[in-house]
PDB file of N, CA and C in Angstrom:
ATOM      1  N   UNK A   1      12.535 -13.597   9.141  1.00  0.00           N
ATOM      2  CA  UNK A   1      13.179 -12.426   8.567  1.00  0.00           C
ATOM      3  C   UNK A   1      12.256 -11.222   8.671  1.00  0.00           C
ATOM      4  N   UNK A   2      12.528 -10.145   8.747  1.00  0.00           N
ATOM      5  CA  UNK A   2      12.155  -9.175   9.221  1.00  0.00           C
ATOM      6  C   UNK A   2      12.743  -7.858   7.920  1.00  0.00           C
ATOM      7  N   UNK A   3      11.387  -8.013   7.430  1.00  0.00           N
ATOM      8  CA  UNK A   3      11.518  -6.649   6.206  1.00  0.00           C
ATOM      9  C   UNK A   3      11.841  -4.996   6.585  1.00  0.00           C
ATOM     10  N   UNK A   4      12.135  -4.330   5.292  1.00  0.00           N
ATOM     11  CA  UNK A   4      12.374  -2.950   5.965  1.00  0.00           C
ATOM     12  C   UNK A   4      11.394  -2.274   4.665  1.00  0.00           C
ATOM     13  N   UNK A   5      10.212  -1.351   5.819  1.00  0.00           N
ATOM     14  CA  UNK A   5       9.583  -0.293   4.595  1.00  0.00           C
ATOM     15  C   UNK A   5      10.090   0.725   4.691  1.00  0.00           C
ATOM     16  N   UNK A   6       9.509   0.824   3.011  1.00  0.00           N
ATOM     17  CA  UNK A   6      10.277   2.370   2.473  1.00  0.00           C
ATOM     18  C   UNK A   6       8.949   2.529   1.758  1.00  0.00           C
ATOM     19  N   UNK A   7       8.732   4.155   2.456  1.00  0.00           N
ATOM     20  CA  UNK A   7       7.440   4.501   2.074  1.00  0.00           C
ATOM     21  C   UNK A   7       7.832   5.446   0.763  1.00  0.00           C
ATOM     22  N   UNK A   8       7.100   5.404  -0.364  1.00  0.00           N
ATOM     23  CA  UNK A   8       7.165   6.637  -1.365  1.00  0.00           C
ATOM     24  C   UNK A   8       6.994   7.352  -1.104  1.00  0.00           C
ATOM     25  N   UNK A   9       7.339   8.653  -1.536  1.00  0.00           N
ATOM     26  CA  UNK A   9       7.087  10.348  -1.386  1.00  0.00           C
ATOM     27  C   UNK A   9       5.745  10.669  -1.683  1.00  0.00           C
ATOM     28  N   UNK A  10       5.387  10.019  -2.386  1.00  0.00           N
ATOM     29  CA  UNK A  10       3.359   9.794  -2.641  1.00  0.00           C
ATOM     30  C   UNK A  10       3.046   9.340  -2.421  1.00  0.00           C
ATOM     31  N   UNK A  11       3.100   8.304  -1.455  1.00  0.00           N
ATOM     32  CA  UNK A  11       2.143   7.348  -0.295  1.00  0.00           C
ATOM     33  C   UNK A  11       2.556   8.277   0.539  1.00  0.00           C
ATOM     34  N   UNK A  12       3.706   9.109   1.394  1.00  0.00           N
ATOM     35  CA  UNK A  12       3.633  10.166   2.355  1.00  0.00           C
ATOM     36  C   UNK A  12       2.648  11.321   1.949  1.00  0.00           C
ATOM     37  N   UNK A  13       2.778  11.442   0.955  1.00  0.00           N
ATOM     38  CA  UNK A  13       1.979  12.897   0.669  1.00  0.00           C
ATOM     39  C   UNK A  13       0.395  12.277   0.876  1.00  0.00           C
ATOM     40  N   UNK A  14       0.174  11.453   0.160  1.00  0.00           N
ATOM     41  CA  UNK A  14      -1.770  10.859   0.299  1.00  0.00           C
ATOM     42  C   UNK A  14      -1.680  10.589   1.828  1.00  0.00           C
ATOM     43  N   UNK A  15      -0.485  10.093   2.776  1.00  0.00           N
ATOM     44  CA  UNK A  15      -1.064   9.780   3.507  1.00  0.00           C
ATOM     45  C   UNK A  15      -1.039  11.121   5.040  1.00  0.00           C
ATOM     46  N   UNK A  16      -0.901  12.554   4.596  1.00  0.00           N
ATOM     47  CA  UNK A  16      -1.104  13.233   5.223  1.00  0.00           C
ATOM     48  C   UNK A  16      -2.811  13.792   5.300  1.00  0.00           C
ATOM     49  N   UNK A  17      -2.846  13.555   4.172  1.00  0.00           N
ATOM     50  CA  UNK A  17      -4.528  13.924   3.600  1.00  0.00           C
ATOM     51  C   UNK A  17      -5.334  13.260   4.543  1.00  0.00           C
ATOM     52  N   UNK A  18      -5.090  12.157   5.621  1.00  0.00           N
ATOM     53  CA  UNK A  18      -5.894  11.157   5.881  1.00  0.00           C
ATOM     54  C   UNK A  18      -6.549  11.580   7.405  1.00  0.00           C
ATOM     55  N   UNK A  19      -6.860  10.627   8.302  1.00  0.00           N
ATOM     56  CA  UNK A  19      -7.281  11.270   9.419  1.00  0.00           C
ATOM     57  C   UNK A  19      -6.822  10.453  10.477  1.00  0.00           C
ATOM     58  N   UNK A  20      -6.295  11.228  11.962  1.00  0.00           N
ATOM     59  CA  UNK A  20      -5.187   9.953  12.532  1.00  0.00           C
ATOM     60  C   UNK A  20      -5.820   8.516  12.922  1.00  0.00           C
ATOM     61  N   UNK A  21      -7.351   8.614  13.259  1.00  0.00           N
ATOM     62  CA  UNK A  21      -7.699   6.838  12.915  1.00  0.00           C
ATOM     63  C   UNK A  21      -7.189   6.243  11.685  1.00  0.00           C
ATOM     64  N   UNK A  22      -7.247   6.248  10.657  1.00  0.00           N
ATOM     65  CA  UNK A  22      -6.567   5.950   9.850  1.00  0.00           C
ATOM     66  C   UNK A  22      -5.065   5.633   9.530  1.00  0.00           C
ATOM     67  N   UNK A  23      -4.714   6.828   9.945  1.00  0.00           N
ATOM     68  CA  UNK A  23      -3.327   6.519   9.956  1.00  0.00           C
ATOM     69  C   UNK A  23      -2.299   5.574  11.117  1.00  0.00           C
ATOM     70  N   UNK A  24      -3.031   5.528  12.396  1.00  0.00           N
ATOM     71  CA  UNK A  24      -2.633   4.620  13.211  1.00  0.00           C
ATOM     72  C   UNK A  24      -2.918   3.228  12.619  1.00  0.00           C
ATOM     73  N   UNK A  25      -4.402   2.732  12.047  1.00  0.00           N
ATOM     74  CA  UNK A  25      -4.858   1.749  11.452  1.00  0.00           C
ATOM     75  C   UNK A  25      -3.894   1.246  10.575  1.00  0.00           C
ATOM     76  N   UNK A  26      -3.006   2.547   9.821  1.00  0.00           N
ATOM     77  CA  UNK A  26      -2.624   1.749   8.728  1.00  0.00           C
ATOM     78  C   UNK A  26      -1.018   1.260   8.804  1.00  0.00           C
ATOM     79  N   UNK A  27      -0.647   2.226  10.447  1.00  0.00           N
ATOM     80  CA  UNK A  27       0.776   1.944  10.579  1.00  0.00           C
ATOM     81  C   UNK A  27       0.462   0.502  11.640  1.00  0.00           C
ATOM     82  N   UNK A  28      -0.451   0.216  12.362  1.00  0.00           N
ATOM     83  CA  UNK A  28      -0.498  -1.055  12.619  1.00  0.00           C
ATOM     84  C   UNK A  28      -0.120  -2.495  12.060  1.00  0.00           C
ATOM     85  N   UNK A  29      -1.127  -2.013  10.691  1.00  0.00           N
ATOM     86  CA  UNK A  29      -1.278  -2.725   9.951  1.00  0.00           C
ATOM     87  C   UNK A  29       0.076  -3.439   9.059  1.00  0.00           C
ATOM     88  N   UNK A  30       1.062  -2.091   9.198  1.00  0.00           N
ATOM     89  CA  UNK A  30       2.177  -1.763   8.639  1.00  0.00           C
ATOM     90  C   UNK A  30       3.332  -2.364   9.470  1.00  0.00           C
ATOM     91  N   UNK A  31       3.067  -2.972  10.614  1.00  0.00           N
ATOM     92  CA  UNK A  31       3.981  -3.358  11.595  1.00  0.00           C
ATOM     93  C   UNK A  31       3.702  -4.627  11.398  1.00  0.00           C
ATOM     94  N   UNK A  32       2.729  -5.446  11.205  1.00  0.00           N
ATOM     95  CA  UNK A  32       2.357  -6.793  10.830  1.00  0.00           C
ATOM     96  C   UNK A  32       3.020  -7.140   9.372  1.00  0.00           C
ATOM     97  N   UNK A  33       2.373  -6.326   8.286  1.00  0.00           N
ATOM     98  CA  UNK A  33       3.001  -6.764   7.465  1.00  0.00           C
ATOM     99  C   UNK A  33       4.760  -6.548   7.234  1.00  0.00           C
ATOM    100  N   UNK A  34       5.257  -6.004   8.211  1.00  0.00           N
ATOM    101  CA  UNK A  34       6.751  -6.336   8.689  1.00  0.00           C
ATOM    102  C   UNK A  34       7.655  -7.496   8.927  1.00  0.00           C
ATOM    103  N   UNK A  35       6.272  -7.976   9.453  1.00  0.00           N
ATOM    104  CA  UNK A  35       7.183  -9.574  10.287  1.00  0.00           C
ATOM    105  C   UNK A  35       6.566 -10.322   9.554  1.00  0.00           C
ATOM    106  N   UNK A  36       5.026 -10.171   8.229  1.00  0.00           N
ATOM    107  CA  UNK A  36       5.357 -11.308   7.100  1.00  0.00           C
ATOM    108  C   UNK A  36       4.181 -10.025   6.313  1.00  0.00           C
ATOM    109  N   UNK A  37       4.734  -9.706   5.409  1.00  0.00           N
ATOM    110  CA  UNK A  37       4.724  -9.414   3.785  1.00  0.00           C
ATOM    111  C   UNK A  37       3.766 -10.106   3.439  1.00  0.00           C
ATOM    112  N   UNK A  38       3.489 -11.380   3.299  1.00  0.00           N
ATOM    113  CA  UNK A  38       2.275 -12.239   2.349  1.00  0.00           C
ATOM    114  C   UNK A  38       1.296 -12.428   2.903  1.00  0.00           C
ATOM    115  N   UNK A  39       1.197 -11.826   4.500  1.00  0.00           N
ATOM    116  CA  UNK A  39      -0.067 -12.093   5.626  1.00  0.00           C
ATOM    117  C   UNK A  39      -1.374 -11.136   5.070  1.00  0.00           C
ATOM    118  N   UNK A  40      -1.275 -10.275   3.537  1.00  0.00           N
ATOM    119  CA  UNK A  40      -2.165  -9.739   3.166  1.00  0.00           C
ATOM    120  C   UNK A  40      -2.629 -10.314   1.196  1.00  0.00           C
ATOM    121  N   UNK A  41      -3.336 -10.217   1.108  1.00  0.00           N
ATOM    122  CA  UNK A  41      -4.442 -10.462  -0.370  1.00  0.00           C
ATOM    123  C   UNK A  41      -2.809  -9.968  -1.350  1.00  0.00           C
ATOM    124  N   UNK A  42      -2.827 -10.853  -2.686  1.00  0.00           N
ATOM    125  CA  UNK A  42      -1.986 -10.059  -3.667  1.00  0.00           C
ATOM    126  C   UNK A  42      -2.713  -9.618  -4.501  1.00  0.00           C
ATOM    127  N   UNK A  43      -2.002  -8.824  -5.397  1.00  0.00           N
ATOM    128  CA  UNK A  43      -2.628  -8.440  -6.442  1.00  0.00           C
ATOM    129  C   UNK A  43      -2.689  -9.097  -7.785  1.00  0.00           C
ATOM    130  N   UNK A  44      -3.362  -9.598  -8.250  1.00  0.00           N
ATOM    131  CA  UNK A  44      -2.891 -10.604  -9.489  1.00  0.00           C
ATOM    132  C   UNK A  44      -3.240  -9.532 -10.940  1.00  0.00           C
ATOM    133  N   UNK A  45      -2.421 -10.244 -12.004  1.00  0.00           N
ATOM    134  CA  UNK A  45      -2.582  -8.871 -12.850  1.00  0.00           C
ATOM    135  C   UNK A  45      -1.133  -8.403 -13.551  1.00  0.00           C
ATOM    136  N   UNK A  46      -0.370  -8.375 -12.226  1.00  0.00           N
ATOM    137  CA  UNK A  46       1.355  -7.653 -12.881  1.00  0.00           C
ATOM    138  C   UNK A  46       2.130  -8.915 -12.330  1.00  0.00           C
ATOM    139  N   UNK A  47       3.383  -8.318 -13.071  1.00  0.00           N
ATOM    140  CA  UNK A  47       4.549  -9.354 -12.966  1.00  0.00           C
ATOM    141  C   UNK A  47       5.030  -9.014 -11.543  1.00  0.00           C
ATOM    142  N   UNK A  48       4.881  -8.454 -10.559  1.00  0.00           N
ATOM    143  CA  UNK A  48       5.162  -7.723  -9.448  1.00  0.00           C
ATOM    144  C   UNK A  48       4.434  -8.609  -8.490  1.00  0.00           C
ATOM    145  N   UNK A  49       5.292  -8.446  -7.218  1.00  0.00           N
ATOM    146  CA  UNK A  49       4.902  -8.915  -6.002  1.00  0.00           C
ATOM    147  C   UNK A  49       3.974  -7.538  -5.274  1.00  0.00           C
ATOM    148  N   UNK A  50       2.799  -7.506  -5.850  1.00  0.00           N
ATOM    149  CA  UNK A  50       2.441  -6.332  -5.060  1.00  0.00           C
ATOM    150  C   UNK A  50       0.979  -6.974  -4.330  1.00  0.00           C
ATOM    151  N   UNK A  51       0.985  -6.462  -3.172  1.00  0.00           N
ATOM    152  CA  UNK A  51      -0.095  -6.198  -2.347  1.00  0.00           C
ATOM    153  C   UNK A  51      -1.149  -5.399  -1.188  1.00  0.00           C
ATOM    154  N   UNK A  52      -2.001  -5.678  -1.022  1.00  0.00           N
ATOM    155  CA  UNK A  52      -2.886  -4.520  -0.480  1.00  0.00           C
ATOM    156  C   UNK A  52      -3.159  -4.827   0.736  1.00  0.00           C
ATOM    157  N   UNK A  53      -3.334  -3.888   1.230  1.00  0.00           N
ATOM    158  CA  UNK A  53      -3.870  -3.679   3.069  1.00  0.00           C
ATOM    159  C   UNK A  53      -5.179  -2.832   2.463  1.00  0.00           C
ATOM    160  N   UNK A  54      -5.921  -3.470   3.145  1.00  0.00           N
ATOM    161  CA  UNK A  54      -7.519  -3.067   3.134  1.00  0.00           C
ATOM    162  C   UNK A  54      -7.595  -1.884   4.406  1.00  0.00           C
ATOM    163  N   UNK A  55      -8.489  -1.148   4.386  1.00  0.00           N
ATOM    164  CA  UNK A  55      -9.121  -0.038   5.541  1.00  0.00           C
ATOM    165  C   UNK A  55      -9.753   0.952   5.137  1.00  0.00           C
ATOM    166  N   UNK A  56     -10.237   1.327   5.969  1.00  0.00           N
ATOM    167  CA  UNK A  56     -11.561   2.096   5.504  1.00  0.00           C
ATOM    168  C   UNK A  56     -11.440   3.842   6.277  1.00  0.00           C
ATOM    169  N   UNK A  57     -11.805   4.649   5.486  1.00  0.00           N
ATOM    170  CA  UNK A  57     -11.723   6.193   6.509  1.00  0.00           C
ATOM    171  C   UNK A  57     -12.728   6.869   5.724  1.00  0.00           C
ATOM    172  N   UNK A  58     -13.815   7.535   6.833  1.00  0.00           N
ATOM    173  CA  UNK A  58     -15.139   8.124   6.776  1.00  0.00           C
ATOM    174  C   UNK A  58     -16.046   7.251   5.579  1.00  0.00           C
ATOM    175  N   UNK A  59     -16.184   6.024   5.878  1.00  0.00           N
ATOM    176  CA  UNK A  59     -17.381   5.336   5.407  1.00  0.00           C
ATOM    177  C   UNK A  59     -16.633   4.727   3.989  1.00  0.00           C
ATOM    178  N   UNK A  60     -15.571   5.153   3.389  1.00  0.00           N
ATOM    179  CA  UNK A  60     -15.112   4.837   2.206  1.00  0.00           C
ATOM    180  C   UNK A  60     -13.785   4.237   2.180  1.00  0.00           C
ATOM    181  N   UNK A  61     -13.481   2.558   1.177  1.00  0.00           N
ATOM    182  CA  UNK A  61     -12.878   1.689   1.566  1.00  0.00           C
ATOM    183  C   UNK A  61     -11.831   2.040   0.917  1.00  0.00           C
ATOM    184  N   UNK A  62     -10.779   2.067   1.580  1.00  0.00           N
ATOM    185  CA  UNK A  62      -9.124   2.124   0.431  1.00  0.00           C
ATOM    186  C   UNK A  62      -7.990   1.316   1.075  1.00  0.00           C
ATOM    187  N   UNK A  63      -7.419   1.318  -0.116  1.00  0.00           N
ATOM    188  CA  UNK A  63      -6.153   0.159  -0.059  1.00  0.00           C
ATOM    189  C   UNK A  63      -4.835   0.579   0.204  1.00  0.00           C
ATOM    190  N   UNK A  64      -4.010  -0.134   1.058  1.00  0.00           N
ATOM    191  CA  UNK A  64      -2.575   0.512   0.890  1.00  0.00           C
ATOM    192  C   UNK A  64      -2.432  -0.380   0.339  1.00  0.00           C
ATOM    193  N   UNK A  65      -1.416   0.360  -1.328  1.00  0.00           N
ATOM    194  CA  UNK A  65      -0.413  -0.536  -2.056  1.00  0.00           C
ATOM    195  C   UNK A  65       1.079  -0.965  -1.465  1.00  0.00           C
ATOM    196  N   UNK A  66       1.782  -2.088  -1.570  1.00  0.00           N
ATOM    197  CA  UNK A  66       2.588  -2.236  -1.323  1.00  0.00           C
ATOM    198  C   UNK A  66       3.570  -3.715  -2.264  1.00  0.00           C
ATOM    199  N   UNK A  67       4.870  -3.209  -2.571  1.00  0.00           N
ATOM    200  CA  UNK A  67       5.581  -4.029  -3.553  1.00  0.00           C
ATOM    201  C   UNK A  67       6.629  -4.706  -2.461  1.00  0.00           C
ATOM    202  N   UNK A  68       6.710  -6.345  -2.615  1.00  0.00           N
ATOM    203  CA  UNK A  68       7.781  -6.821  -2.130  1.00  0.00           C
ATOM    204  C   UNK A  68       9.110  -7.150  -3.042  1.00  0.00           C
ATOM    205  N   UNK A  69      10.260  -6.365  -1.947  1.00  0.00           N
ATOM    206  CA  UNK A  69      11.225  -6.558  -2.975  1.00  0.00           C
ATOM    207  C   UNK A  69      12.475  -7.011  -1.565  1.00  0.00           C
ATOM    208  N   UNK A  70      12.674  -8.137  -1.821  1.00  0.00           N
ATOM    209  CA  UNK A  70      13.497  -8.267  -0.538  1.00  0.00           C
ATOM    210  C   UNK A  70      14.754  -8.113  -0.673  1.00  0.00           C
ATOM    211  N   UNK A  71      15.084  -7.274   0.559  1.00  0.00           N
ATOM    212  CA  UNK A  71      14.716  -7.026   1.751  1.00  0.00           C
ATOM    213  C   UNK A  71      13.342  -6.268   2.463  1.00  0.00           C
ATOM    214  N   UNK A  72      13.138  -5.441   1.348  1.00  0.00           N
ATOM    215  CA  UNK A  72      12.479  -4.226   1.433  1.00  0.00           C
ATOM    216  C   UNK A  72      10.800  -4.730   1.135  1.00  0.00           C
ATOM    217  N   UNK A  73       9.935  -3.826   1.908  1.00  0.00           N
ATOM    218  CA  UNK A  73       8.664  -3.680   1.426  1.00  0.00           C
ATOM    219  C   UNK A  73       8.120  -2.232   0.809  1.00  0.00           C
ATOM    220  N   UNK A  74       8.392  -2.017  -0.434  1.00  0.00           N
ATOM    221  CA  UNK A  74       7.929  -0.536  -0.767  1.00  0.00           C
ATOM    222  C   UNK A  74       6.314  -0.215  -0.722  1.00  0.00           C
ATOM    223  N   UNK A  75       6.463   1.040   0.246  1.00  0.00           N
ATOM    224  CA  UNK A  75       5.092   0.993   0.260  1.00  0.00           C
ATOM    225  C   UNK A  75       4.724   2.425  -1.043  1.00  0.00           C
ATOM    226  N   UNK A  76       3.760   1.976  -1.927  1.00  0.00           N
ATOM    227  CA  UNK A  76       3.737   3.092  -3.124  1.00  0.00           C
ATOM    228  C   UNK A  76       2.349   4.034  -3.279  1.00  0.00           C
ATOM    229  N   UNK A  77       1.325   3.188  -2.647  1.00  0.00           N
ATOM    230  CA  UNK A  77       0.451   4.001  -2.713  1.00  0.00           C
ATOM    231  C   UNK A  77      -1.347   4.248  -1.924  1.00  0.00           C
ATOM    232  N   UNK A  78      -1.806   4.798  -1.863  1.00  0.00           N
ATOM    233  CA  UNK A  78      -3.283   4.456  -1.383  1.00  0.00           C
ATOM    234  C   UNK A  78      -4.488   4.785  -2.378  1.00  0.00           C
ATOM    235  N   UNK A  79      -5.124   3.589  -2.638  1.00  0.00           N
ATOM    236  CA  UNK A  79      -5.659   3.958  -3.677  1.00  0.00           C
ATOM    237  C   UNK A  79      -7.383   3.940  -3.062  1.00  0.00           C
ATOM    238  N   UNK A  80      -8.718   4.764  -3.873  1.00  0.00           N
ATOM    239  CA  UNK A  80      -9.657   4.495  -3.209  1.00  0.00           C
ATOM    240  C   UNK A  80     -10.518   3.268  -3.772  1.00  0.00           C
ATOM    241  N   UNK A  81     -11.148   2.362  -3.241  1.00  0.00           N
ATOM    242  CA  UNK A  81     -11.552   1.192  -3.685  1.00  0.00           C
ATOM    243  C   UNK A  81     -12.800   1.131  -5.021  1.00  0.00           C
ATOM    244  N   UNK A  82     -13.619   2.463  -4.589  1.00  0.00           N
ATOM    245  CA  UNK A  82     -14.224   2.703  -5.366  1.00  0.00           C
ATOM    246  C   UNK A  82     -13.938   2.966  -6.935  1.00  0.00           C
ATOM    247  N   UNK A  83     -13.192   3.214  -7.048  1.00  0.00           N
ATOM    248  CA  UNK A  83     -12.278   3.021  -8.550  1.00  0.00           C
ATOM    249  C   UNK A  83     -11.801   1.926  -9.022  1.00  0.00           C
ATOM    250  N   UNK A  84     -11.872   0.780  -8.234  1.00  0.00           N
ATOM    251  CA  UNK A  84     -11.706  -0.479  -8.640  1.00  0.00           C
ATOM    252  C   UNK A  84     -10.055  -0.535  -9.409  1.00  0.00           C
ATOM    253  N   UNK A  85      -9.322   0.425  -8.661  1.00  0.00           N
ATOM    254  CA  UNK A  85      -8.199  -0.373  -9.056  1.00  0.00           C
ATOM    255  C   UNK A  85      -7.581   0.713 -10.630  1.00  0.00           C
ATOM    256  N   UNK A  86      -8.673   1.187 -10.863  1.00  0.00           N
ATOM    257  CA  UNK A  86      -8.062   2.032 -12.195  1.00  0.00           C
ATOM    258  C   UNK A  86      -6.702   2.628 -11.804  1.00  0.00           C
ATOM    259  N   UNK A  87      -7.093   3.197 -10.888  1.00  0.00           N
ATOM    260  CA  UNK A  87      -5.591   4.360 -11.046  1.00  0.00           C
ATOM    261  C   UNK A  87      -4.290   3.341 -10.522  1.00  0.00           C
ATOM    262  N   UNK A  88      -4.206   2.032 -10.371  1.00  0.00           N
ATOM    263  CA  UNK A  88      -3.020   1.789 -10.027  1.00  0.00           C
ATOM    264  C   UNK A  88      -2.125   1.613 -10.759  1.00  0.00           C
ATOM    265  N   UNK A  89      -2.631   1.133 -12.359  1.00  0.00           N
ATOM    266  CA  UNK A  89      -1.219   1.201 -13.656  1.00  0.00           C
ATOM    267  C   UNK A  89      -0.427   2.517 -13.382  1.00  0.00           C
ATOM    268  N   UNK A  90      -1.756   3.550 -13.597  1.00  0.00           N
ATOM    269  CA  UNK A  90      -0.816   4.961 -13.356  1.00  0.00           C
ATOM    270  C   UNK A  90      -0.114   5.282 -12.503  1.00  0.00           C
ATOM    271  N   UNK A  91      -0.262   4.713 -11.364  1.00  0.00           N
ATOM    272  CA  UNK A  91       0.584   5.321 -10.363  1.00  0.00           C
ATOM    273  C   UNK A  91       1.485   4.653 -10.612  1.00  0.00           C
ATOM    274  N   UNK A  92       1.748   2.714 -10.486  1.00  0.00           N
ATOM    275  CA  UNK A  92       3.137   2.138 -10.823  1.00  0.00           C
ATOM    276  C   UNK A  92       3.691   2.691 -12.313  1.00  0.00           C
ATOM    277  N   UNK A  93       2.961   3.260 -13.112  1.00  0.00           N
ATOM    278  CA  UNK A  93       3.994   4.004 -14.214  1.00  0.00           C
ATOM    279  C   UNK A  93       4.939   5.295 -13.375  1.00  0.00           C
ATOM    280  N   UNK A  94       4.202   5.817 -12.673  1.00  0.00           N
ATOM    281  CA  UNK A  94       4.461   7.600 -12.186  1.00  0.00           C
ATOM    282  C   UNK A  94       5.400   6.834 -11.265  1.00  0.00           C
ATOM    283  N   UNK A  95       5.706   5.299 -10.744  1.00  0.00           N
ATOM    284  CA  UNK A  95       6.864   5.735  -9.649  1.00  0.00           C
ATOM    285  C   UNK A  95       7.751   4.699 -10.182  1.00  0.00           C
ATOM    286  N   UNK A  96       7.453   4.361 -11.760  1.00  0.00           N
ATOM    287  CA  UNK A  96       8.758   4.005 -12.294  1.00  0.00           C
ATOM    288  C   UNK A  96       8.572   2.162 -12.192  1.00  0.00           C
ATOM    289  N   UNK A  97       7.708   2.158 -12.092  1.00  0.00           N
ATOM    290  CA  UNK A  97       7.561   0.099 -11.685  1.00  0.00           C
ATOM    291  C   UNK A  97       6.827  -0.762 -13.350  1.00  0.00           C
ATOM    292  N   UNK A  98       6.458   0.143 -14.127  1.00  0.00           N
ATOM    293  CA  UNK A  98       5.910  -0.496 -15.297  1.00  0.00           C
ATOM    294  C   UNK A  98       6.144   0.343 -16.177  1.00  0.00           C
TER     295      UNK A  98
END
């Protein structure tokens, strides 16, 4: 089976900020987790199927968030690693998931 992403309006917006290594990296990455969803790390923690794509841009490591909801893979956010994760309650509050 073969998922369909739907990127948030704030994973588009962070992900203009980025630089096109990156952004090819992460739509690659984004084509894999197409044809399987669980081929990446979850997040343990929430009642949610959510998980991360790892990558890195100018020396500093960040995550694409992403929620499985099938059919769909929502992609919600990029967070930077160095924060260990703080800002992700807030963001799944800000797009309505907690």
């Amino acid at each position: 089976m073969e998922y369909i992403l739907r990127p948030s309006k704030f994973f588009l917006e962070q992900l203009d900020d980025l630089s096109k290594d990156a952004k090819s990296l992460i739509e690659e990455k984004l084509k894999l987790a197409k044809n399987n969803p669980y081929r990446y790390k979850r997040i343990l923690g929430y009642k949610l199927f959510l998980f991360r794509i790892r990558f890195e841009e100018d020396k500093k490591e960040k995550r694409v968030i992403y929620l499985i909801q099938k059919p769909f893979i929502k992609i919600l956010c990029i967070l930077d690693r160095s924060k260990e994760y703080k800002d992700l309650k807030k963001y799944l509050k800000k797009l309505g998931y907690l």
